[in-house]
Every structure is written in C-alpha cells, then in structure tokens.
Protein backbone atom coordinates (compact mmCIF):
# COMPACT_ATOMS: atom_id res chain seq x y z
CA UNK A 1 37.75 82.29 -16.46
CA UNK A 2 34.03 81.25 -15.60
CA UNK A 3 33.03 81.05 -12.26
CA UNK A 4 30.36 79.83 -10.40
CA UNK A 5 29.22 81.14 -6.97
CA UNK A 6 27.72 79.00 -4.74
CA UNK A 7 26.65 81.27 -1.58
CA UNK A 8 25.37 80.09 1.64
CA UNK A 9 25.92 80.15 5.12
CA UNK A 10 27.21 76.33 4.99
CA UNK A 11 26.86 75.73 8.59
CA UNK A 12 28.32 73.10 7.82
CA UNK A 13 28.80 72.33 4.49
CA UNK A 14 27.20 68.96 3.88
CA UNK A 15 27.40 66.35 0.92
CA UNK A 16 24.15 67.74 -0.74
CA UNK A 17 26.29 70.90 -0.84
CA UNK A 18 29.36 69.27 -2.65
CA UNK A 19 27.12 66.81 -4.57
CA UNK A 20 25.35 70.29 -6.18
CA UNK A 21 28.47 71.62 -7.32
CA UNK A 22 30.03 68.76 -8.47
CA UNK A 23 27.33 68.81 -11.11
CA UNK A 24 27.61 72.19 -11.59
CA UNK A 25 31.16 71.79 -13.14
CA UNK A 26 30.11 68.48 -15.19
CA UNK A 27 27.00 69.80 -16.67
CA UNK A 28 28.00 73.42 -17.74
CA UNK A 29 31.29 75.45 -18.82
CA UNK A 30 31.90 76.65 -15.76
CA UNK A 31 35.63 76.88 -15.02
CA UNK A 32 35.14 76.50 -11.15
CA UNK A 33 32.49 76.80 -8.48
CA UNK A 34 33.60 79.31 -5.37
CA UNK A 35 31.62 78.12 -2.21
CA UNK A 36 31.75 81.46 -1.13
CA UNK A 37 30.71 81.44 2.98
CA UNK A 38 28.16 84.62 3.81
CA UNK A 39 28.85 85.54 7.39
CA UNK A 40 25.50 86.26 7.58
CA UNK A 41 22.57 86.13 5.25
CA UNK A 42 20.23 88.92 5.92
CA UNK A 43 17.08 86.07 6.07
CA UNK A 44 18.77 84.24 8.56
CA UNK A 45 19.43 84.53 12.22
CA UNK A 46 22.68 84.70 13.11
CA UNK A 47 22.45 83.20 16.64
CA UNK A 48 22.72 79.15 15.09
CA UNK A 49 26.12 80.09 13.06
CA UNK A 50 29.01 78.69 13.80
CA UNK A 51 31.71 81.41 13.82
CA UNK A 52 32.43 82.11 10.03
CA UNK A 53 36.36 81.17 10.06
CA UNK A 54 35.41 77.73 11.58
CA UNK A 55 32.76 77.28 8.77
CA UNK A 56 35.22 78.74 5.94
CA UNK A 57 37.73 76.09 7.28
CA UNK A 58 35.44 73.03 7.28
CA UNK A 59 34.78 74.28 3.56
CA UNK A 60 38.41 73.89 3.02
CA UNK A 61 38.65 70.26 4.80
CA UNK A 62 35.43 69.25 2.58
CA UNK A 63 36.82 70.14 -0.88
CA UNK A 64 40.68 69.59 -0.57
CA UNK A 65 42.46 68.24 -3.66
CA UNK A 66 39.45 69.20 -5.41
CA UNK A 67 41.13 71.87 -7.80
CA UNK A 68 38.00 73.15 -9.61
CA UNK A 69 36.10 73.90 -6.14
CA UNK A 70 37.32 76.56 -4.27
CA UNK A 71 36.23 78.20 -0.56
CA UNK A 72 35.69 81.85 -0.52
CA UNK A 73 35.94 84.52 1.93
CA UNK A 74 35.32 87.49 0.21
CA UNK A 75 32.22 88.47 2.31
CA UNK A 76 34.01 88.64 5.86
CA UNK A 77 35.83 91.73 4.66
CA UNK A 78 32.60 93.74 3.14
CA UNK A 79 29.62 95.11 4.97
CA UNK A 80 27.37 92.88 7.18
CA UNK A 81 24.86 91.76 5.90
CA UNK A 82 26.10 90.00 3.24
CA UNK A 83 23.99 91.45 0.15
CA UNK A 84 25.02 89.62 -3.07
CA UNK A 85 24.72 92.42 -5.45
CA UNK A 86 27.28 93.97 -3.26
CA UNK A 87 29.96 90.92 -3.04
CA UNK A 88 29.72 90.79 -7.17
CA UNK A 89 30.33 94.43 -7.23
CA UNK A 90 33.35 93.60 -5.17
CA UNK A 91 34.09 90.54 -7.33
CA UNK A 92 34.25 92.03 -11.07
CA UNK A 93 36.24 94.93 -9.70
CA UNK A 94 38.79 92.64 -8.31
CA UNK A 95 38.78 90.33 -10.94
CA UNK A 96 37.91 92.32 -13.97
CA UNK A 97 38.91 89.42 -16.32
CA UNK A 98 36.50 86.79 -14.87
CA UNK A 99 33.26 85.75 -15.37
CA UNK A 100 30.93 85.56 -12.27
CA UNK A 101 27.42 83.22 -12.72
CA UNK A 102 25.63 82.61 -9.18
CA UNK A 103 24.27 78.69 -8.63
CA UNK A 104 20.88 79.19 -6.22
CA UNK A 105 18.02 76.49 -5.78
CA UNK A 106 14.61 77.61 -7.35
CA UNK A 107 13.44 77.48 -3.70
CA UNK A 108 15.78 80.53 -3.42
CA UNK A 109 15.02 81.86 -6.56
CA UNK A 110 11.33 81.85 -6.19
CA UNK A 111 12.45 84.98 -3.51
CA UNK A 112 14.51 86.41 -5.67
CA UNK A 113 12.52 89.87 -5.62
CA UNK A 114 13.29 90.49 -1.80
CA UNK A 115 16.83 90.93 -2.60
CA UNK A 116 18.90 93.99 -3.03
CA UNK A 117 18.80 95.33 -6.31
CA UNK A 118 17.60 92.01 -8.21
CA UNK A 119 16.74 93.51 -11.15
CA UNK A 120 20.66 94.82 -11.80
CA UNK A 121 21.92 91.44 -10.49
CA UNK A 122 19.28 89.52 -13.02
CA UNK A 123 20.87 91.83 -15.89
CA UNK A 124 24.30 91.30 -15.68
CA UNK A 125 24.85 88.07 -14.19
CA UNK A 126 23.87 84.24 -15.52
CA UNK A 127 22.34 82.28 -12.71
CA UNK A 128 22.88 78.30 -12.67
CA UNK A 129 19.55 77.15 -10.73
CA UNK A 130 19.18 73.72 -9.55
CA UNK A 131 16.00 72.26 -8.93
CA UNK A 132 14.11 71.75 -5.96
CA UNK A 133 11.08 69.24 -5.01
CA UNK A 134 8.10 71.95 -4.93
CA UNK A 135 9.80 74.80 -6.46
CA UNK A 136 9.26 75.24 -10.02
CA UNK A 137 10.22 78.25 -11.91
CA UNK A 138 7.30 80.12 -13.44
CA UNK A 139 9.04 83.43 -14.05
CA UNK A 140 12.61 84.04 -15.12
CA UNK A 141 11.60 87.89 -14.67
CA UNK A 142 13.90 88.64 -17.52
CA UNK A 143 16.90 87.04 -16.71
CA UNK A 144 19.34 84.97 -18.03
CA UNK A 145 18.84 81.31 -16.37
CA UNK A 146 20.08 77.65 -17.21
CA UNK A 147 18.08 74.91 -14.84
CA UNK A 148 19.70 72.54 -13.85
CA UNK A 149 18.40 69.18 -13.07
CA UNK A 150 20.95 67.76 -10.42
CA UNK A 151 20.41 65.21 -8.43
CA UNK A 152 19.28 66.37 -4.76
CA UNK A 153 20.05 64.40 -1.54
CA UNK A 154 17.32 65.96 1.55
CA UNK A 155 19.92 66.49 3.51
CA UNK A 156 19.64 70.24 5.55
CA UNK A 157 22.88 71.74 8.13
CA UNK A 158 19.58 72.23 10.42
CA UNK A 159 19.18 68.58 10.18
CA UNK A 160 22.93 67.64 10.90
CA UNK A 161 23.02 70.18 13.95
CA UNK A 162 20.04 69.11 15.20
CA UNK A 163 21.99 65.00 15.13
CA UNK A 164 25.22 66.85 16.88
CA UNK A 165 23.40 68.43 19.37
CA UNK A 166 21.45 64.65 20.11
CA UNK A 167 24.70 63.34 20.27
CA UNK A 168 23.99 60.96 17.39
CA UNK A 169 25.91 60.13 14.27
CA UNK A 170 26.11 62.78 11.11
CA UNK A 171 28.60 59.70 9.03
CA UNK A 172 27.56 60.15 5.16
CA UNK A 173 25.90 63.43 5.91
CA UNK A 174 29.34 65.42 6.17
CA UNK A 175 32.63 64.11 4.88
CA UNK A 176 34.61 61.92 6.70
CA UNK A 177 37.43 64.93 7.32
CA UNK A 178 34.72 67.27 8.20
CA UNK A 179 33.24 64.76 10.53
CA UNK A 180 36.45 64.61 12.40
CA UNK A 181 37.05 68.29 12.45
CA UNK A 182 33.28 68.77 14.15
CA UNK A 183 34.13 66.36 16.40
CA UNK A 184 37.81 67.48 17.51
CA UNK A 185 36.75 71.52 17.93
CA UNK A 186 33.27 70.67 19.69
CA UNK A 187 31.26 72.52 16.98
CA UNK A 188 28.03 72.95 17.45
CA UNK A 189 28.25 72.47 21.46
CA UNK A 190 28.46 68.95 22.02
CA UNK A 191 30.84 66.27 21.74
CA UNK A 192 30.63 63.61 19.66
CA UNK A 193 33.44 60.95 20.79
CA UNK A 194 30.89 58.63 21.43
CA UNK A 195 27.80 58.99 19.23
CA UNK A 196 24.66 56.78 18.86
CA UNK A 197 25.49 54.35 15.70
C-alpha cells in the first residue's frame, strides 16, 4: 500500500489542512494520506501546543468516515523531538510491506537542508510537495519530487488561535465537529459559547 504522510503539529487541524490532502489522494496513486500529529517539531516552540492527544483527537473528529485519511500517532511513542528521518525509520520497520511518500509545502521544502539526515530521507523516500505563494522550487537536490499544484486556502492554526483567544468565530476555518469539540473542552483557553458573528 502507498502512503502519504502529512506531518505537522495541526494545532488544530484546519480545512486548508484537509483541503491539501484531499488532493493529494485525487491527483496521485497514493493509497491514503496519514496526518501523522508531531508532538513537537524541533522549529517550533512548544509552549502554543495544545496537548498532543487533544490535537490527535480533533484529527480524528475532522476526518471521520473519511476511509482513505487516517490520524497518526506514531511520534508520541519515539524520541522528542520529532525528527522525520527517525519516524520513517520506525515506519518501514513496522510496516515493511508499505510504501511511505511525505506531502510538505515548498515553503517547508525550501528548508529541507536543516533537517536530520536529509540527504538519506531525499534518497529513499518520494516527497508529494504542494505549492506555496512565494516558494518556488529551484533545487530538487537530487531527490525524487512530484509538485503538486493544489489549491491553497490562507488559512494558518496561528490565525484560528489567535480568533479563539478574541473570542470571535473560527466557522469555515475548522469543521463544524471540530468547531464544537474546541468549544466544549475550552481549547486554546477561552470559551467560545458566545462568539462575535
């Protein structure tokens, strides 16, 4: 089987996020896309993070019935932090008779060199890269690439936390089951019963 894995910290996952892999799985032969949630991403702080069970479980909410997405959380059980080389290492032994691809923006991509052993992860793993406003690819550095020309809503979890914490609608930023979710737990520190329209 092919997979795809989609990694990020998806705090929260929003519809840019599903909208991405959607046309992941209609535009290549990928079997299914794994949003696999890092519990923390070495370039990121982990202070702003909603605990990672709470952010694996609105994956869940966001995707269910969708049966070639799945949520994955294969990082909360290796080393922290979460070093991608080091999850696919963990990945092919598990599942020797899959395929692993990873799906990154070329924003992401364009730092591809700062991560852990790029060169080994460019060699033996196809990357799915969707394009982003600014971001072009000039160098593949060797590896093997599709780009992907998806379409791209502006939409950033920074953004949506940043409405949550104003106390102001995030409707047809998040789904509608992960907007009630937020809203029922208090994620993200404020309550959102009655939010600006």
């Amino acid at each position: 089987m092919n997979i795809g894995l989609y990694f990020g910290s998806f705090n929260p996952i929003h519809t840019g996020h599903l909208i991405i892999a959607s046309h992941v799985i209609n535009s290549t032969d990928l079997d299914e896309v794994w949003f696999v949630v890092s519990p923390q991403n070495p370039f990121k702080k982990s202070a702003s993070l909603l605990n990672e069970h709470h952010r694996l479980h609105l994956v869940h909410t966001a995707i269910e019935g969708e049966y070639k997405l799945k949520a994955s959380s294969v990082e909360f059980k290796l080393p922290k932090p979460s070093y991608t080389i080091d999850t696919l290492t963990y990945l092919n032994e598990k599942y020797p008779k899959h395929i692993f691809s990873i799906i990154m923006g070329s924003d992401g991509f364009q730092n591809i060199e700062k991560w852990k052993n790029y060169e080994t992860l460019l060699a033996s793993h196809k990357i799915y890269i969707y394009k982003r406003p600014g971001f072009e690819i000039t160098n593949a550095f060797g590896g093997d690439i599709e780009i992907l020309n998806s379409p791209l809503l502006e939409i950033s979890s920074t953004y949506i936390r940043e409405l949550i914490r104003k106390g102001k609608s995030i409707k047809y930023l998040v789904t509608d089951t992960v907007k009630e979710e937020i809203e029922k737990n208090n994620y993200y520190g404020t309550s959102l019963e009655n939010p600006t329209q």
